[in-house]
C-alpha atoms as a PDB file:
ATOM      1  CA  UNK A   1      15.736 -11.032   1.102  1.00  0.00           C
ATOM      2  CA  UNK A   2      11.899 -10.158   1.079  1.00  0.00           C
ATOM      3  CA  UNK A   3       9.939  -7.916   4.218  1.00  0.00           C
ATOM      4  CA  UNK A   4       6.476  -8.071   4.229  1.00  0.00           C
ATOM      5  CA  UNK A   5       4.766  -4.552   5.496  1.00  0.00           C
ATOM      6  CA  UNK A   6       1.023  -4.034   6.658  1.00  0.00           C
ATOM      7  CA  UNK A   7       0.092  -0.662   6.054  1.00  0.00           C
ATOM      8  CA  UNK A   8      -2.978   1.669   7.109  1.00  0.00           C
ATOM      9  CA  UNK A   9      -3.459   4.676   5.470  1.00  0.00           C
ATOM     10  CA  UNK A  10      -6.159   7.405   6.311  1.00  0.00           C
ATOM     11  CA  UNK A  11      -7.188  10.713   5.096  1.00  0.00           C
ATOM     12  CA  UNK A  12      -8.884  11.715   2.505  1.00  0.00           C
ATOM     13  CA  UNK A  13      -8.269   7.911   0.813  1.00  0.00           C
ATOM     14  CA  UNK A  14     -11.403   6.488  -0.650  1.00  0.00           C
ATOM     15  CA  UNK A  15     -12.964   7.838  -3.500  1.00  0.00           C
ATOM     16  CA  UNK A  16      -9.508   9.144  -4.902  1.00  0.00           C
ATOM     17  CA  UNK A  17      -8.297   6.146  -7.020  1.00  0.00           C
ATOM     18  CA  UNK A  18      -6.208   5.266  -4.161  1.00  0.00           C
ATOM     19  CA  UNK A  19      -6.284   1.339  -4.646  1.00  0.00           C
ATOM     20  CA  UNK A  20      -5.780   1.612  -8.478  1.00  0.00           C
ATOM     21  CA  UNK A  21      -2.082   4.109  -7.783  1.00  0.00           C
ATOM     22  CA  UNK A  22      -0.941   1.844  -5.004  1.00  0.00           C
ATOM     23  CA  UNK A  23      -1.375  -1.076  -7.346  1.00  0.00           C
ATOM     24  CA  UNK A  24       0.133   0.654 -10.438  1.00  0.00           C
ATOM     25  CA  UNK A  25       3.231   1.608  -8.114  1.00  0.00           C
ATOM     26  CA  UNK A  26       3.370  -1.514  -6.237  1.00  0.00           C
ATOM     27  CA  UNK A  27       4.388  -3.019  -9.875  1.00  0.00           C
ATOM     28  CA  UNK A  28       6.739  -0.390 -10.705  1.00  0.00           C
ATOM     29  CA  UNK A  29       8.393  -1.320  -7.391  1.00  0.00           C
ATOM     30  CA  UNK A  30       7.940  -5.191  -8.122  1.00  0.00           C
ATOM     31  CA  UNK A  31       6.163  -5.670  -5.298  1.00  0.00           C
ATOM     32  CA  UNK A  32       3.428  -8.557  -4.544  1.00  0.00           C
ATOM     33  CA  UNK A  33       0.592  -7.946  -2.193  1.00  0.00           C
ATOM     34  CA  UNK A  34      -2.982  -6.887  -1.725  1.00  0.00           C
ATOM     35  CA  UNK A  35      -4.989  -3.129  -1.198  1.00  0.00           C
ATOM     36  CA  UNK A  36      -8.375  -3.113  -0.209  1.00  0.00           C
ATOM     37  CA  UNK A  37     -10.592  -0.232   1.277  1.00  0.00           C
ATOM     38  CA  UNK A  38     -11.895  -0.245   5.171  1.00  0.00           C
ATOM     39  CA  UNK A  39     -15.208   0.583   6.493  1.00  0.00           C
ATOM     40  CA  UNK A  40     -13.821   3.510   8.752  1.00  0.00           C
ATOM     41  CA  UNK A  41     -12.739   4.992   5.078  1.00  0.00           C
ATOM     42  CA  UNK A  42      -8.823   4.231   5.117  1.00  0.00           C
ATOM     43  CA  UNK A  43      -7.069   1.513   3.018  1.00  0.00           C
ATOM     44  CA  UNK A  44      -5.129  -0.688   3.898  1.00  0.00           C
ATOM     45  CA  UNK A  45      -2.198  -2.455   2.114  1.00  0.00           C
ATOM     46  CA  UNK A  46       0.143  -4.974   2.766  1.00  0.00           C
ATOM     47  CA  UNK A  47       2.886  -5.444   0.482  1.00  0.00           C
ATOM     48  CA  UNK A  48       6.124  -7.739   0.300  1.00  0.00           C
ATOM     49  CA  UNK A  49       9.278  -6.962  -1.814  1.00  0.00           C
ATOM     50  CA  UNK A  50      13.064  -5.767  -1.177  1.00  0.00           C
ATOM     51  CA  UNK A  51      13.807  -3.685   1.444  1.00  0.00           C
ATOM     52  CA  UNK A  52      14.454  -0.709  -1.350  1.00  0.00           C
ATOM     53  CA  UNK A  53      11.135  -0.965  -3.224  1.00  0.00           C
ATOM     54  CA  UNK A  54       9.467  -1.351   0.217  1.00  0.00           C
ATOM     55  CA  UNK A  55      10.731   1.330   1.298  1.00  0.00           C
ATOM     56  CA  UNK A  56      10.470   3.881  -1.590  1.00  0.00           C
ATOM     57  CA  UNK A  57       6.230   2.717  -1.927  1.00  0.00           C
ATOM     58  CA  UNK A  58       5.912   3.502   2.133  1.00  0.00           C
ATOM     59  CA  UNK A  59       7.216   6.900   0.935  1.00  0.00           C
ATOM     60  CA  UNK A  60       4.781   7.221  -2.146  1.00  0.00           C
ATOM     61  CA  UNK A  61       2.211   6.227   0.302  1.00  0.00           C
ATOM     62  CA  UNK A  62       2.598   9.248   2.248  1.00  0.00           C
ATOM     63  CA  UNK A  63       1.335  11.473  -0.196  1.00  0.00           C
ATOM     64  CA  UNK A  64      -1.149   8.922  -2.309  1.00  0.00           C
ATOM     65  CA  UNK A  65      -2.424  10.321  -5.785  1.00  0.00           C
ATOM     66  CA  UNK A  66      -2.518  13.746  -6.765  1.00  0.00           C
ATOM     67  CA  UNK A  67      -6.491  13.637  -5.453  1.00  0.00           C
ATOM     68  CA  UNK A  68      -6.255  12.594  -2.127  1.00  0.00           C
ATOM     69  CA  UNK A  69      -5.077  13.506   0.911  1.00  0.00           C
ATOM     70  CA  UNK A  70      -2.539  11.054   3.700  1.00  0.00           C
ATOM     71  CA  UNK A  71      -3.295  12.387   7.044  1.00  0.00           C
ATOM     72  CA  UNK A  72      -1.877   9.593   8.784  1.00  0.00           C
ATOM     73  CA  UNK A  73       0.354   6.658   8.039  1.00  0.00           C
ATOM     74  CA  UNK A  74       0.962   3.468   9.971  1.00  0.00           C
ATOM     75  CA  UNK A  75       3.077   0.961   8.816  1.00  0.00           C
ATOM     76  CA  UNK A  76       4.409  -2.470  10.835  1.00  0.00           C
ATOM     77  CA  UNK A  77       6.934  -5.010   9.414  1.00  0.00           C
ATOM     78  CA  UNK A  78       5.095  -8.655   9.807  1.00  0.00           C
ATOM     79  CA  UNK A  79       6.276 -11.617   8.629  1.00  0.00           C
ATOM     80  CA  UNK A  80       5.963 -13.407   5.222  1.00  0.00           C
ATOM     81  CA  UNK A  81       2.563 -14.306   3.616  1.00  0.00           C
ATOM     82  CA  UNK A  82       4.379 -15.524  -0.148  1.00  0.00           C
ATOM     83  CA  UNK A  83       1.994 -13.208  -2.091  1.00  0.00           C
ATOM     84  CA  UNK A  84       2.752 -13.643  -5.898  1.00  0.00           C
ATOM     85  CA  UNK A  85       0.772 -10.811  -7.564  1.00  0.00           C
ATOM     86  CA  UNK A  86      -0.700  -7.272  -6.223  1.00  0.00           C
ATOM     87  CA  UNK A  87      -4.237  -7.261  -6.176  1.00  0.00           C
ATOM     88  CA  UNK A  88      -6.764  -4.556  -5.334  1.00  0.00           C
ATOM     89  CA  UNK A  89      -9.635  -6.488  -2.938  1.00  0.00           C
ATOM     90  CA  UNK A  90     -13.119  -4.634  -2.197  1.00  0.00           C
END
């Protein structure tokens, strides 16, 4: 059973190599989805897996990379989109 998840994160998020750790960890988690940077300077992510590897990269993205900085984390369950890789979008 997959869950799909859209997820807005903001802080200090751009700049940081945000994008290129929630891709790397998306694939440790085997998840498929998409990242991409906003014009307010958040990112935003949706992702689609297990419940268990959803839920343990919502917790990574909490904290982000050791550079940036997660003030505030907003995540919605949504349904399906049948995403086959993870990729980073500009």
């Amino acid at each position: 059973m997959k869950q799909h998840f859209n997820i807005h994160v903001s802080g200090w998020v751009q700049g940081v190599g945000f994008r290129y750790a929630a891709r790397i960890k998306a694939l440790q988690y085997d998840l498929t989805g998409t990242v991409m940077n906003r014009a307010d300077g958040s990112v935003y992510i949706e992702i689609e897996g297990s419940p268990e590897s959803c839920n343990a990269f919502i917790k990574w993205c909490s904290t982000g990379p050791d550079f940036g900085r997660v003030d505030n984390l907003s995540v919605n369950e949504s349904n399906l989109v049948g995403y086959t890789s993870f990729s980073i979008r500009r």
